[in-house]
Protein backbone atom coordinates (compact mmCIF):
# COMPACT_ATOMS: atom_id res chain seq x y z
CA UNK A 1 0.00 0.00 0.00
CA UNK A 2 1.67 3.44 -1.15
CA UNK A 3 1.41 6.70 0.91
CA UNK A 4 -0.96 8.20 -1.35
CA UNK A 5 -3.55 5.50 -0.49
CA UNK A 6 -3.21 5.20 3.21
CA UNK A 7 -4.09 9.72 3.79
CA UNK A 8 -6.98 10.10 4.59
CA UNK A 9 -9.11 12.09 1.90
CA UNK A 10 -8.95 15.96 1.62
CA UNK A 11 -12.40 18.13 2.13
CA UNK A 12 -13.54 19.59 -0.64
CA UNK A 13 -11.73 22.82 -1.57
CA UNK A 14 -8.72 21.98 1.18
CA UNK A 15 -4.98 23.40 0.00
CA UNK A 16 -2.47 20.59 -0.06
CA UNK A 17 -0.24 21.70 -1.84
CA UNK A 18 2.43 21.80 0.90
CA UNK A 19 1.99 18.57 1.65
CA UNK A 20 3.67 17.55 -2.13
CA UNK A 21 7.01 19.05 -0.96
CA UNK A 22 8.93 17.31 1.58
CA UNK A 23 10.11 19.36 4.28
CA UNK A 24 8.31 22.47 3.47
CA UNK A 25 5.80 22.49 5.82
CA UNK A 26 8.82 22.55 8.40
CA UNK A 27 10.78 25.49 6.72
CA UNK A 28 7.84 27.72 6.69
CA UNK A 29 7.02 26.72 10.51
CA UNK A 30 10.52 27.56 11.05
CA UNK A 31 10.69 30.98 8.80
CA UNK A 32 7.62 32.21 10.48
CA UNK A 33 9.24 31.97 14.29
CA UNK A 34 12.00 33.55 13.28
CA UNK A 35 9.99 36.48 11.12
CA UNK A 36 8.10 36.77 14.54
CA UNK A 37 11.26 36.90 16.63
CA UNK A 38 12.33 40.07 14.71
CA UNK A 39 9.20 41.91 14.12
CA UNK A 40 9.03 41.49 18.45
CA UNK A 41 13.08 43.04 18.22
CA UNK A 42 11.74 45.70 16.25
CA UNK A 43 9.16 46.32 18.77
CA UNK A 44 11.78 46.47 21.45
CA UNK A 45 14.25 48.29 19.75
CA UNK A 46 12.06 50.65 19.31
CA UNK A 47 10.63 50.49 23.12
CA UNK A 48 13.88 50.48 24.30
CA UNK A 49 15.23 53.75 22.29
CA UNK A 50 11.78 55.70 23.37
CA UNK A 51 12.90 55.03 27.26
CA UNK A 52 16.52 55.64 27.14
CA UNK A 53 16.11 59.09 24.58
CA UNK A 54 13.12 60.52 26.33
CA UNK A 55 12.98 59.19 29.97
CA UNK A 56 16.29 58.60 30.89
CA UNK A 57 17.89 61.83 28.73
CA UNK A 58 20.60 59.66 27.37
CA UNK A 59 22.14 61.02 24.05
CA UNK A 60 20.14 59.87 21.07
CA UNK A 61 23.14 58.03 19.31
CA UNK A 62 24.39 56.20 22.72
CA UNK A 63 20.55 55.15 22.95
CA UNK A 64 20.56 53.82 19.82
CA UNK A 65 23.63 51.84 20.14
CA UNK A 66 22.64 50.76 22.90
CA UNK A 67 19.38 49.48 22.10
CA UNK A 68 20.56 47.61 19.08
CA UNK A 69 23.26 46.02 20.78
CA UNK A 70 20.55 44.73 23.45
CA UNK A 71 17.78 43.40 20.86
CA UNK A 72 20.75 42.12 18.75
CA UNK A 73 21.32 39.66 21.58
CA UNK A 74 17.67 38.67 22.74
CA UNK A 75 17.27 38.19 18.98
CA UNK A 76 20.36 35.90 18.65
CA UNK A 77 19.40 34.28 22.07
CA UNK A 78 15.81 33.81 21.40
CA UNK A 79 16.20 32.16 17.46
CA UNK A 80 18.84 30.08 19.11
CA UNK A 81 16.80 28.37 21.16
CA UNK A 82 13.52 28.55 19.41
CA UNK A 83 14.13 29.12 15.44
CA UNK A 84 17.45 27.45 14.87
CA UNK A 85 16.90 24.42 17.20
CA UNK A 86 16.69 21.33 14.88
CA UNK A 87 13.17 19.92 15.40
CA UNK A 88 13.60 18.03 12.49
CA UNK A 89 11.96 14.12 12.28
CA UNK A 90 14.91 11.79 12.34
């Protein structure tokens, strides 16, 4: 019995068409935690650079550095262990 007879049958109008390229499904799942990882950075950077420049009166290009050096390590730190982890099916 071949793969293609033992799935179940699709419902009417359902897209499969991820399921006829191995691995795919697993890349996108993938792409898509890391594209949320970095629109959240951007959120923070952003966060971050409002509180240092107009709360704490620090100069606008320390701020900055300073905020991209912190959300360029929660970024690292968070795709490491939730993007780049291998989650593949052995």
């Amino acid at each position: 019995m071949t793969t293609a007879q033992t799935r179940l049958p699709h419902k009417q109008g359902e897209f499969d068409a991820l399921d006829n390229i191995p691995g795919l499904r697993h890349r996108l799942r993938r792409f898509l935690k890391f594209a949320a990882v970095c629109g959240l950075g951007v959120a923070l950077n952003v966060a971050l650079l409002n509180i240092m420049f107009n709360f704490l009166h620090i100069n606008r290009y320390v701020a900055n550095l300073a905020s991209i050096a912190i959300v360029t390590g929660w970024n690292f730190w968070i795709n490491l262990k939730l993007s780049w982890r291998d989650t593949s099916p052995r």
